[in-house]
Protein backbone atom coordinates (compact mmCIF):
# COMPACT_ATOMS: atom_id res chain seq x y z
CA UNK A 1 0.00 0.00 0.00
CA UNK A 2 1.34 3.60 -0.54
CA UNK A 3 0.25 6.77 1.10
CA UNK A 4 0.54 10.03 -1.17
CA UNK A 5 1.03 13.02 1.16
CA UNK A 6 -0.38 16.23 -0.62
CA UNK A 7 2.78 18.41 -1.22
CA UNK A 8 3.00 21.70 -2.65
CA UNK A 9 5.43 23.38 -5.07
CA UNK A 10 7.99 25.68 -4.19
CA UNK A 11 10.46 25.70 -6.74
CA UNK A 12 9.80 25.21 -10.83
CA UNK A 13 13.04 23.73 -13.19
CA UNK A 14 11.58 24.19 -16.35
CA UNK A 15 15.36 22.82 -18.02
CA UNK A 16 15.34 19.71 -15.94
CA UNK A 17 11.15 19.07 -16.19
CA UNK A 18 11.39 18.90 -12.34
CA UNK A 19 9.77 20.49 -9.30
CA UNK A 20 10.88 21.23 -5.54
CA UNK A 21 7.97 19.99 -3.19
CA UNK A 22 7.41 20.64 0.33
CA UNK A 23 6.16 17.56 2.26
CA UNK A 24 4.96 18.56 5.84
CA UNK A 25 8.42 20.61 5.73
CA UNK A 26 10.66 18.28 4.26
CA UNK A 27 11.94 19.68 0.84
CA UNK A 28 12.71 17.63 -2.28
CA UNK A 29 13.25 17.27 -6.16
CA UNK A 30 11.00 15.37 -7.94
CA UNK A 31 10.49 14.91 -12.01
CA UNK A 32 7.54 16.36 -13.31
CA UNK A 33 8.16 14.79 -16.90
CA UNK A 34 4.47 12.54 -16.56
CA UNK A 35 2.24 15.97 -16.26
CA UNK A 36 0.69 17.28 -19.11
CA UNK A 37 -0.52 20.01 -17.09
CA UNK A 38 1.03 22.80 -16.11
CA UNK A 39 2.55 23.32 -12.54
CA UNK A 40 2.57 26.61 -10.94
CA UNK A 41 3.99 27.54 -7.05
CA UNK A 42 1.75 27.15 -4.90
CA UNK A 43 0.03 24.24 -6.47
CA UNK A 44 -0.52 20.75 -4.28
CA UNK A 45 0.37 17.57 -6.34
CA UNK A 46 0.67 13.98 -5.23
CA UNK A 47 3.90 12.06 -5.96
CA UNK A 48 4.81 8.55 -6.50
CA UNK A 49 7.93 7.26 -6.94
CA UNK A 50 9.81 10.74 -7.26
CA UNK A 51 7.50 12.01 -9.86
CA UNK A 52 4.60 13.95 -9.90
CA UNK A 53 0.99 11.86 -10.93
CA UNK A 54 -1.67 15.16 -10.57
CA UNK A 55 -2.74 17.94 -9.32
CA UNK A 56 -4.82 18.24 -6.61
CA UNK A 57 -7.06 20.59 -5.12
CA UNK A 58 -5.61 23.04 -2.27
CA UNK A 59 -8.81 22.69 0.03
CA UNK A 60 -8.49 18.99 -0.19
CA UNK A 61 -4.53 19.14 0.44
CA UNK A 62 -5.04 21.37 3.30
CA UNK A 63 -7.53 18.54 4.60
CA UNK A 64 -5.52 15.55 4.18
CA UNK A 65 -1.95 17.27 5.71
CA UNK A 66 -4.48 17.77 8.91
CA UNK A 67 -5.50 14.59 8.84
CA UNK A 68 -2.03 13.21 8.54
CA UNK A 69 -1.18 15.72 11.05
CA UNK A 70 -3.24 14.23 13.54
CA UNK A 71 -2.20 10.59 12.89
CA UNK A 72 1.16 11.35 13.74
CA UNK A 73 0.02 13.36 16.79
CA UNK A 74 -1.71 10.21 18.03
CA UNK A 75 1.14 7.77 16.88
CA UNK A 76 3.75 9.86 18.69
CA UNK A 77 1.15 9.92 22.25
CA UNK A 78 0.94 6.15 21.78
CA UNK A 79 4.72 5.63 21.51
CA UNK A 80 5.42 7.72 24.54
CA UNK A 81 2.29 6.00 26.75
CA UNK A 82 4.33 2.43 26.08
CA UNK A 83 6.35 1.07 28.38
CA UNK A 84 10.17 1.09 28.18
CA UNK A 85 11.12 -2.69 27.59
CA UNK A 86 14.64 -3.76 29.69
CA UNK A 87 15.25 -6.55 27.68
């Protein structure tokens, strides 16, 4: 199973066909050679395998990061509740 987190654009290569995406504030290169349609900054797209598959729309980005937001809240509470192990 793979998990796309909605990341937006900061940075547009036009030479290389790549884009710089922000992931819940981890930054990276990834190859926008599979979109036919344009990419602007600012734009949320969902990546797979270091290149971008679509667009998506910024309300439902904003949504989903929350969501993922508060998984990893949770995850991180549930980690710290468990006991140390000695072994």
């Amino acid at each position: 199973m793979c998990l796309s987190i909605p990341s937006q654009i900061v940075a547009i290569d036009n030479e290389r066909q790549s884009v710089t995406v922000d992931t819940l504030g981890v930054r990276r290169d990834v190859s926008s050679h599979l979109m036919e349609e344009p990419l602007e900054l600012g734009d949320y797209v969902l990546i797979h395998i270091g290149f971008v598959m679509n667009k998506i729309d910024k309300e439902d980005a904003l949504h989903s990061i929350e969501l993922y937001r508060e998984i990893v809240t949770k995850l991180e509470l549930e980690d710290a509740a468990m006991p140390i192990s000695s072994t």
